[in-house]
C-alpha atoms as a PDB file:
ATOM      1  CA  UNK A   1       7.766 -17.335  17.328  1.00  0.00           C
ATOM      2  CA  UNK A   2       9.119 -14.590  19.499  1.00  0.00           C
ATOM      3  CA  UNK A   3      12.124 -14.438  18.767  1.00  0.00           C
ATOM      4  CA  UNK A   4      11.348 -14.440  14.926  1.00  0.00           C
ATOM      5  CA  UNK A   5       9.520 -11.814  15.597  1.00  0.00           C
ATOM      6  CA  UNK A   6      12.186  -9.901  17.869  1.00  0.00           C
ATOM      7  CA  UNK A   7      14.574 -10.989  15.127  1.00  0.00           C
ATOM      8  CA  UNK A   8      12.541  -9.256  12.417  1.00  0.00           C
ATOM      9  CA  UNK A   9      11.511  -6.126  14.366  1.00  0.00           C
ATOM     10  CA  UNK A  10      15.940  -5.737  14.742  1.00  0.00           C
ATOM     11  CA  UNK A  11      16.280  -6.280  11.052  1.00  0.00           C
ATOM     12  CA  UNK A  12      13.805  -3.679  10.131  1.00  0.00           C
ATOM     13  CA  UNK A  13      15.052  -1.164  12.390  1.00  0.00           C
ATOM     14  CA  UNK A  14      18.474  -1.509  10.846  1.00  0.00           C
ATOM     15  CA  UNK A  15      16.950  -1.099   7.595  1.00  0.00           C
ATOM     16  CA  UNK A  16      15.313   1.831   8.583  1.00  0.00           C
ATOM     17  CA  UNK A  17      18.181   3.679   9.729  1.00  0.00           C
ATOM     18  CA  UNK A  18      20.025   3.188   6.692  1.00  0.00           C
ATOM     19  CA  UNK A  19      16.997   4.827   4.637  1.00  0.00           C
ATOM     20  CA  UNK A  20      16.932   7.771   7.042  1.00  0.00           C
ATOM     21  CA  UNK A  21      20.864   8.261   6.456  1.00  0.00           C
ATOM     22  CA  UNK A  22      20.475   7.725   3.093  1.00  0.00           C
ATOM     23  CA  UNK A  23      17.537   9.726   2.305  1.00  0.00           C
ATOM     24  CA  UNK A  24      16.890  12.996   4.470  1.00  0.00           C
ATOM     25  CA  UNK A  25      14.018  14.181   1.456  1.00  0.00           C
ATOM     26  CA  UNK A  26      11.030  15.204   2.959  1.00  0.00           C
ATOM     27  CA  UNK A  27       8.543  12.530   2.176  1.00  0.00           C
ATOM     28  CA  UNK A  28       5.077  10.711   3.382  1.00  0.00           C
ATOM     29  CA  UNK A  29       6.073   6.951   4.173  1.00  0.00           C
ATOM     30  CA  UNK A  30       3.717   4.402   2.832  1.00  0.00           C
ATOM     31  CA  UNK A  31       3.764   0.811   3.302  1.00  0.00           C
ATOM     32  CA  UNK A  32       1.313  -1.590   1.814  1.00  0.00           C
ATOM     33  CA  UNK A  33       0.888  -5.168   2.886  1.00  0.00           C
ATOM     34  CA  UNK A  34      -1.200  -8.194   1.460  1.00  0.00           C
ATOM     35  CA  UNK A  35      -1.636  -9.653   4.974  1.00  0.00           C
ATOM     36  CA  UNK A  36      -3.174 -13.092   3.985  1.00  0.00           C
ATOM     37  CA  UNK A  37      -6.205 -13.521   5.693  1.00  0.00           C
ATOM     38  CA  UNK A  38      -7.065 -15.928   8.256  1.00  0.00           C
ATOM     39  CA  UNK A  39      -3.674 -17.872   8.381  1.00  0.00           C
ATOM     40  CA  UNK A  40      -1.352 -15.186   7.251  1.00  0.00           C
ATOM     41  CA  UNK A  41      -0.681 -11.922   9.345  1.00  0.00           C
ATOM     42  CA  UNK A  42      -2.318 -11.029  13.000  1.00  0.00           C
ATOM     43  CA  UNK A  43      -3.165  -7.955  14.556  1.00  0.00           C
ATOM     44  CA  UNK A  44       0.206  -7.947  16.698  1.00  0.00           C
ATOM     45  CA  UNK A  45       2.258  -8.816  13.380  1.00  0.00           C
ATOM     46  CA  UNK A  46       0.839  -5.470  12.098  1.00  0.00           C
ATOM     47  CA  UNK A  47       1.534  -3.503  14.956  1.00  0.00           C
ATOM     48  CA  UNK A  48       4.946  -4.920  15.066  1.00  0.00           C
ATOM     49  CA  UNK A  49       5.716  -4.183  11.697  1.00  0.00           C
ATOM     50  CA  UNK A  50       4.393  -0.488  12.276  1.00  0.00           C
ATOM     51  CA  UNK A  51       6.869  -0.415  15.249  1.00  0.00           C
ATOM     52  CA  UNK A  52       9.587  -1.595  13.381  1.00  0.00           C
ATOM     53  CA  UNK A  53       9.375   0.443  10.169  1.00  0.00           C
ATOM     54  CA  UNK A  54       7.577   3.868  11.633  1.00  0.00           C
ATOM     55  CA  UNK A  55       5.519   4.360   8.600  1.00  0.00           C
ATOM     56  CA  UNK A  56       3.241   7.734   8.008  1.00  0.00           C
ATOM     57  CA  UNK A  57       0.713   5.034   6.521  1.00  0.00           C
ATOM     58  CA  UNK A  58       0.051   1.478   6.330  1.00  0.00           C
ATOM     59  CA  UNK A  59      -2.211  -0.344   2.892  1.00  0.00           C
ATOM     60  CA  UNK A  60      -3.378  -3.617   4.012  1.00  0.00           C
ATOM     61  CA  UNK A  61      -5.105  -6.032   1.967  1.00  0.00           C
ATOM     62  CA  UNK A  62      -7.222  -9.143   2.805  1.00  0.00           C
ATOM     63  CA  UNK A  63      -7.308  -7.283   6.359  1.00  0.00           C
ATOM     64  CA  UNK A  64     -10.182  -9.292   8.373  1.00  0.00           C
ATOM     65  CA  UNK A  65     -12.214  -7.984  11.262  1.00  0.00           C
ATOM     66  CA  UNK A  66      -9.149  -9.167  13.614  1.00  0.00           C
ATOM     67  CA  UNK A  67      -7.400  -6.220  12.299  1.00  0.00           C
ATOM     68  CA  UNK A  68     -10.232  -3.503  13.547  1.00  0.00           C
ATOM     69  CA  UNK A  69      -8.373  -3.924  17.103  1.00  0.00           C
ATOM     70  CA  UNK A  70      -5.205  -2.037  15.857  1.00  0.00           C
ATOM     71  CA  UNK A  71      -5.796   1.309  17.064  1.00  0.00           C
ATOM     72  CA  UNK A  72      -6.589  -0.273  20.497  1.00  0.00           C
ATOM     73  CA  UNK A  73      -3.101  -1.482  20.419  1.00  0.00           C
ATOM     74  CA  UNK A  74      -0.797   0.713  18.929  1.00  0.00           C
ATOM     75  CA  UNK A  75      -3.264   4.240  18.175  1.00  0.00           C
ATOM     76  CA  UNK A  76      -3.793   6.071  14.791  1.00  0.00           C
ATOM     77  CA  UNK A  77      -6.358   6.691  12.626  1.00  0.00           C
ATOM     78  CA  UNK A  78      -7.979   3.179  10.851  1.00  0.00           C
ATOM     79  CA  UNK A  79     -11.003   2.316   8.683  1.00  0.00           C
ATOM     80  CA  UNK A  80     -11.409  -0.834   6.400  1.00  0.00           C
ATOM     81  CA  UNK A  81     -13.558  -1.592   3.589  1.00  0.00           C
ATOM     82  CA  UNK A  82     -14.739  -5.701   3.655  1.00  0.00           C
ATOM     83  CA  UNK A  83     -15.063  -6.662  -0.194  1.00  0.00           C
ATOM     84  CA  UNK A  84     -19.111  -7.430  -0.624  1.00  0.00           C
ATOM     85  CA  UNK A  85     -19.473 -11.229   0.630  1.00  0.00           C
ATOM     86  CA  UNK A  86     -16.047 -11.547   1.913  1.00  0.00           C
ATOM     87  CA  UNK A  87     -14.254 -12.126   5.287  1.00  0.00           C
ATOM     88  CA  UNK A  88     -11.575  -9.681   4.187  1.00  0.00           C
ATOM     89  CA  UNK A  89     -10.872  -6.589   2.284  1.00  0.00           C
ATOM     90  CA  UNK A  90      -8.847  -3.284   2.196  1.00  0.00           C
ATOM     91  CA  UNK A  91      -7.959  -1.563   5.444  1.00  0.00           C
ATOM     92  CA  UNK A  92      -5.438   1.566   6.512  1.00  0.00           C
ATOM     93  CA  UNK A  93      -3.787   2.705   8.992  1.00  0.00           C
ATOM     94  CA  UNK A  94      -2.505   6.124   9.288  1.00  0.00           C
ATOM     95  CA  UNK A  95      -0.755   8.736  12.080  1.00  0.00           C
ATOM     96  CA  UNK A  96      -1.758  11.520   9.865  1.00  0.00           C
ATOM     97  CA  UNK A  97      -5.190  12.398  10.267  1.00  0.00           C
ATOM     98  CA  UNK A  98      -7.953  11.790   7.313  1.00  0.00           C
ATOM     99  CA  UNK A  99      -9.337  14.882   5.551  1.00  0.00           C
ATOM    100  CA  UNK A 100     -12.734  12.670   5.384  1.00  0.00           C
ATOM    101  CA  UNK A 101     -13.265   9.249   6.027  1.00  0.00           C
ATOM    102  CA  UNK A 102     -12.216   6.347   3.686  1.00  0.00           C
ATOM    103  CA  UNK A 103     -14.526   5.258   0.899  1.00  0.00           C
ATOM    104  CA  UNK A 104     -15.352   2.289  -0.864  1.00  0.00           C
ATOM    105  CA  UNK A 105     -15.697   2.913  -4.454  1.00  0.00           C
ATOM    106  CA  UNK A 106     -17.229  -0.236  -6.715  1.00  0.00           C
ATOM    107  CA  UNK A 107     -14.707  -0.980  -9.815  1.00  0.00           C
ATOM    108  CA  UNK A 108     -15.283  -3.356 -12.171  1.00  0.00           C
ATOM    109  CA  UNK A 109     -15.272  -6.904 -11.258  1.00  0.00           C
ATOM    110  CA  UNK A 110     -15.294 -10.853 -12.165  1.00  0.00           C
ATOM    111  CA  UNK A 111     -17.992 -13.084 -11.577  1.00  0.00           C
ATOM    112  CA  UNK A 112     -17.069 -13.996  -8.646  1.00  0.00           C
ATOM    113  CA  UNK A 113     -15.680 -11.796  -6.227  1.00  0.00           C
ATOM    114  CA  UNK A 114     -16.702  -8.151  -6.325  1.00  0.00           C
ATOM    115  CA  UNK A 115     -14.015  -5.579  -5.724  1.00  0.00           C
ATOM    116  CA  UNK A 116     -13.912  -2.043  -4.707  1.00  0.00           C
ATOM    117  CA  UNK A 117     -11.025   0.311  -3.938  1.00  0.00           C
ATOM    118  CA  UNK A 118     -10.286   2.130  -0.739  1.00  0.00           C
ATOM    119  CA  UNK A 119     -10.006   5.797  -1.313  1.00  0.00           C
ATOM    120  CA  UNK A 120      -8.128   7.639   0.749  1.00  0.00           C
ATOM    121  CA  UNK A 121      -7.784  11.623   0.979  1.00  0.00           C
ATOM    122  CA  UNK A 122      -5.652  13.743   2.707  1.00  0.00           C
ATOM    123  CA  UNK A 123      -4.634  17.436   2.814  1.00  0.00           C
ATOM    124  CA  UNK A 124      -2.270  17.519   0.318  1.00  0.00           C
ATOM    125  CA  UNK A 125      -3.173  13.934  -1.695  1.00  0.00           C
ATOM    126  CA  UNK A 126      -5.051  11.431  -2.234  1.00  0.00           C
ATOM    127  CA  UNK A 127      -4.062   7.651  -2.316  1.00  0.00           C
ATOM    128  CA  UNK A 128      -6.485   4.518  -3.573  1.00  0.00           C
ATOM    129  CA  UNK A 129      -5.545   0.948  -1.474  1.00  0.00           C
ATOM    130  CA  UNK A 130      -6.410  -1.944  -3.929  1.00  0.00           C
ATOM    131  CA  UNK A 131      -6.558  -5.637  -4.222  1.00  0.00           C
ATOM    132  CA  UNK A 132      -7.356  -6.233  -7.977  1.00  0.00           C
ATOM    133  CA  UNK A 133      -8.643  -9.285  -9.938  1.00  0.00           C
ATOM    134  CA  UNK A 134      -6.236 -11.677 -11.517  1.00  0.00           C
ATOM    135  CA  UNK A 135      -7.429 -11.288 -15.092  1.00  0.00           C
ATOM    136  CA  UNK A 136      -5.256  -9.213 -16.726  1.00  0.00           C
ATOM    137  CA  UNK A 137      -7.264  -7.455 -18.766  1.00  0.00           C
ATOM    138  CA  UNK A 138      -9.572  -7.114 -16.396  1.00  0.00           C
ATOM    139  CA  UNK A 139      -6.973  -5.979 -13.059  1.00  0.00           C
ATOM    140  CA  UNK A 140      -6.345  -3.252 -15.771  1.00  0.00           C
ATOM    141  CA  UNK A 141      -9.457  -1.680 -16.495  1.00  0.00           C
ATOM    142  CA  UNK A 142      -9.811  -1.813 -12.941  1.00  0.00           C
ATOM    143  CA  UNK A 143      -6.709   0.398 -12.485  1.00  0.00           C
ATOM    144  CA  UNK A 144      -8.176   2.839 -15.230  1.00  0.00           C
ATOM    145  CA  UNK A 145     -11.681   3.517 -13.111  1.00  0.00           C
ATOM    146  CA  UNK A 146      -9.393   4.000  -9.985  1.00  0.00           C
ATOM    147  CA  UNK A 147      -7.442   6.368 -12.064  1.00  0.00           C
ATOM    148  CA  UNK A 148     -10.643   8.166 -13.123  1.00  0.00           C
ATOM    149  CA  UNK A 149     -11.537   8.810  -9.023  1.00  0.00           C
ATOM    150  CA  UNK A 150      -7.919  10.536  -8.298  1.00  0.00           C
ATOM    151  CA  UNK A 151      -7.239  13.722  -8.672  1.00  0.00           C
ATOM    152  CA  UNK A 152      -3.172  14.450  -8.994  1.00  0.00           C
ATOM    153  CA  UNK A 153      -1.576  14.644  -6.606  1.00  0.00           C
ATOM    154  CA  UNK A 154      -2.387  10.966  -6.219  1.00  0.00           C
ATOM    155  CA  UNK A 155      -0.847   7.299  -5.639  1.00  0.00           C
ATOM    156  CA  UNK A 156      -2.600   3.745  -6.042  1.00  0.00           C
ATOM    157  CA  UNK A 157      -0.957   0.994  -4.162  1.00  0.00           C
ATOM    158  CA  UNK A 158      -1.201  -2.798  -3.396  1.00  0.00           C
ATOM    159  CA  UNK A 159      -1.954  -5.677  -4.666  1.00  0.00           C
ATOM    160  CA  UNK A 160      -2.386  -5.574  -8.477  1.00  0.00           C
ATOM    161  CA  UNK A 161      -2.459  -9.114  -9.109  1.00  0.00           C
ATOM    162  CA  UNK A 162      -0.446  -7.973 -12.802  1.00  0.00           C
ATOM    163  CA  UNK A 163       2.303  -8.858 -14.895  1.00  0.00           C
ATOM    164  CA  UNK A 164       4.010  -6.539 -17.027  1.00  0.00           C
ATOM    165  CA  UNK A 165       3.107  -2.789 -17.502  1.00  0.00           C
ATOM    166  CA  UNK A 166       0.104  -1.057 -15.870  1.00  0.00           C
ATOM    167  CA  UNK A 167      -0.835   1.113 -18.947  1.00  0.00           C
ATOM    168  CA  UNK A 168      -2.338   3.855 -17.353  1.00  0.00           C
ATOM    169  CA  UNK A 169      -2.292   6.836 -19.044  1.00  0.00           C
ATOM    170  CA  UNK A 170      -0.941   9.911 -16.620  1.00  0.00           C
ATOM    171  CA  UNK A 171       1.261   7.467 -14.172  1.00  0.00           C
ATOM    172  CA  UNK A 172       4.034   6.332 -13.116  1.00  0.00           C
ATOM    173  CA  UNK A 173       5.645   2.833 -11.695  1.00  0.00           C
ATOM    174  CA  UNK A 174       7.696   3.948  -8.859  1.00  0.00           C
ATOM    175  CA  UNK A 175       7.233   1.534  -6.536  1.00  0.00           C
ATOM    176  CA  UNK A 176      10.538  -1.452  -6.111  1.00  0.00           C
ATOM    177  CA  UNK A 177      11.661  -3.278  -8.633  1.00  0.00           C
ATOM    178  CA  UNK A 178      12.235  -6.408  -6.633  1.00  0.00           C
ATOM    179  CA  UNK A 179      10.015  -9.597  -6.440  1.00  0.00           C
ATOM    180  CA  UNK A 180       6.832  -9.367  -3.591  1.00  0.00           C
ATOM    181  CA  UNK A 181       5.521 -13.092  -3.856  1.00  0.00           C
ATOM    182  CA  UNK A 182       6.220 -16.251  -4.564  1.00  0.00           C
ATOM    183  CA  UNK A 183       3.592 -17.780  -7.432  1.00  0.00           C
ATOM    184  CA  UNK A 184       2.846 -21.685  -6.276  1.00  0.00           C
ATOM    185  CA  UNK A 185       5.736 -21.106  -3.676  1.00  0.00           C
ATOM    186  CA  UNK A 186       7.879 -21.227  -6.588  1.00  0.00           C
ATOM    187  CA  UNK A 187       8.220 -18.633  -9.215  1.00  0.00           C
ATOM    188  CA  UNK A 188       9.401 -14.760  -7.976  1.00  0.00           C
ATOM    189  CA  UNK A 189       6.642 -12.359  -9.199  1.00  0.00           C
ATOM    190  CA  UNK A 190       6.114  -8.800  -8.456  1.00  0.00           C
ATOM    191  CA  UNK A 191       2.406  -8.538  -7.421  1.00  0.00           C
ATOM    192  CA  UNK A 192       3.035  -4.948  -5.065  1.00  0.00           C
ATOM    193  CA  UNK A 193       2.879  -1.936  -7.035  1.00  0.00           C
ATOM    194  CA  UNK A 194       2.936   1.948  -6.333  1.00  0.00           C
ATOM    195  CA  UNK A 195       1.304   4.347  -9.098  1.00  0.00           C
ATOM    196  CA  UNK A 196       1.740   8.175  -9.003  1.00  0.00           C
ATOM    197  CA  UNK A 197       0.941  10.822 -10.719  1.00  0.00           C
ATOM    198  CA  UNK A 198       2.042  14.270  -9.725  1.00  0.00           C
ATOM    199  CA  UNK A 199       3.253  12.726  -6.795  1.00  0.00           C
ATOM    200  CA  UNK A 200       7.930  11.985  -6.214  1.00  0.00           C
ATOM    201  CA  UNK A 201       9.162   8.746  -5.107  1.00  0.00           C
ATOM    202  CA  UNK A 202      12.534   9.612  -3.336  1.00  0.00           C
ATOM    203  CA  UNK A 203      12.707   5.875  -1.852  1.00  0.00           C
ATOM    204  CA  UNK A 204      11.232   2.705  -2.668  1.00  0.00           C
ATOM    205  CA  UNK A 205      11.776  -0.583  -0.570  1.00  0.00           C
ATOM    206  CA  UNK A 206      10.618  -4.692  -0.745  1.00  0.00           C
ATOM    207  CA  UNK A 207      11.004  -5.471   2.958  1.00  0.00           C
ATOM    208  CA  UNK A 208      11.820  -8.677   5.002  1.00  0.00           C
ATOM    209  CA  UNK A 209       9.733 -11.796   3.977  1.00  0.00           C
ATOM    210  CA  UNK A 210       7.585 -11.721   7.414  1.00  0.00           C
ATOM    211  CA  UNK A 211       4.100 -13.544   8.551  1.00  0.00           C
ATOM    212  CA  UNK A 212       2.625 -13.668   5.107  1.00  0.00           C
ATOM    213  CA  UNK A 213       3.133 -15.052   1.538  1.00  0.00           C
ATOM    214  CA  UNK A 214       3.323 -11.702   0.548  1.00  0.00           C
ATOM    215  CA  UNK A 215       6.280  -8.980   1.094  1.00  0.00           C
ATOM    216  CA  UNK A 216       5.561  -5.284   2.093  1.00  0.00           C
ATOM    217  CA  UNK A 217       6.354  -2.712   0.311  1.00  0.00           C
ATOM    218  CA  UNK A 218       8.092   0.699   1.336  1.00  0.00           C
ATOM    219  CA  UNK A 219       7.429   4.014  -0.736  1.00  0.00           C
ATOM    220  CA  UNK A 220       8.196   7.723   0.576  1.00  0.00           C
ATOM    221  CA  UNK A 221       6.255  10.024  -1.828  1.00  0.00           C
ATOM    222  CA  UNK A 222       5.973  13.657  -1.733  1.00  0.00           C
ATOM    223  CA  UNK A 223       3.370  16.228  -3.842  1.00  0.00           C
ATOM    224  CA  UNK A 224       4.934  18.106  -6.750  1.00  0.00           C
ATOM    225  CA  UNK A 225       3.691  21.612  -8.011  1.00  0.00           C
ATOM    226  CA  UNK A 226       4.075  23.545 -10.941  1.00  0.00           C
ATOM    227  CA  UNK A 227       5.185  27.172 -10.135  1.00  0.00           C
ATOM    228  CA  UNK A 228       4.128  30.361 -12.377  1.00  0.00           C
ATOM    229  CA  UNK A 229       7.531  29.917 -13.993  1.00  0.00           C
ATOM    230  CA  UNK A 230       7.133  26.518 -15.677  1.00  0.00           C
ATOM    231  CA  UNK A 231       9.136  25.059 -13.276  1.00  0.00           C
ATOM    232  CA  UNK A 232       8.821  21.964 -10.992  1.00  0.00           C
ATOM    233  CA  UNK A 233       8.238  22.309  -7.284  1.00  0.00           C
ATOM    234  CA  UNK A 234       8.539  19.777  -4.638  1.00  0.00           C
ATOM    235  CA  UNK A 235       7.013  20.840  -1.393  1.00  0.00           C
END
């Protein structure tokens, strides 16, 4: 197990090199991460990952009280959001300070489990960490009352738990292309999603298969403003 881990951690940091080379934009770094609670993703799995891929911010989902110890270990900012009557729910991590604390905002939900998204605001943007219903009508509406909390600049990420276009009016898919889970262990499906509006996506990344039956995702966004000319400005 530890040299898996070791083995990852040297993987990642390659692949992280090659995006700084690549990619000297000035950007916010955001990964979100469906951790798969209880048997899926620990506490030092996390912190590893944050070692290994230096992220601004880190989206978890089905993060479980285990996870509350990750400042202890590895510093930051943290708050997480347990979905009503669940042992898990939305969590973040963050070296850039909070311009308020996190907040749990209801969204519609099934009959069964009742979701809420994690919003999260910052100087310069705001970002909304979800886990949304499998219905697809339903994961969609969802994603149109998170829309209606943002203000732009804004991003929603994690797990959507959708197939085929978002359809929400004012953003944009930017997040990778590639496959983030395996349905029934057998059929590639891309369940990890990034939304932005008024927001730049100068990189965006599936990383290594690691710890969970879920693959991070990698996004560096940065705000875009709208000078007195017309013209587009990215800070």
């Amino acid at each position: 197990m530890r040299r898996g881990l070791a083995r990852f951690v040297e993987l990642a940091s390659r692949g992280r090199h090659r995006h700084q080379v690549a990619n000297d934009a000035p950007g916010v770094r955001i990964i979100s991460w469906n951790l798969l609670r209880r048997i899926g993703a620990t506490v030092h799995d996390v912190a590893a990952l944050i070692e290994a891929e230096q992220p601004d911010i880190l989206l978890m989902q089905e993060a479980t009280i285990e996870i509350d110890v990750l400042p202890d270990v590895i510093g930051g900012h943290y708050a997480r959001s347990p979905l009503p009557g669940r042992i898990h729910g939305v969590a973040c991590w963050s070296r850039l300070p909070f311009a308020r604390p996190p907040r749990a905002c209801t969204i519609p939900s099934g009959p069964i489990v009742k979701r809420h998204a994690q919003i999260i605001d910052y100087a310069q943007f705001s970002l909304a960490n979800v886990h949304l219903s499998h219905g697809q009508m339903l994961n969609r509406r969802q994603l149109r009352r998170i829309a209606s909390l943002l203000s732009a600049p804004c991003a929603i990420l994690g797990d959507f738990n959708l197939v085929g276009p978002t359809l929400v009016p004012g953003f944009s898919d930017v997040g990778p292309k590639a496959p983030t889970h395996r349905m029934v262990d057998l059929l590639p499906i891309r369940l990890d999603r990034c939304l932005v509006e008024g927001m730049v996506c100068s990189d965006a990344q599936v990383l290594p298969v690691f710890a969970s039956d879920h693959r991070p995702i990698a996004v560096t966004l940065r705000p875009e403003t709208v000078g007195r000319s017309g013209n587009t400005v990215y800070r």
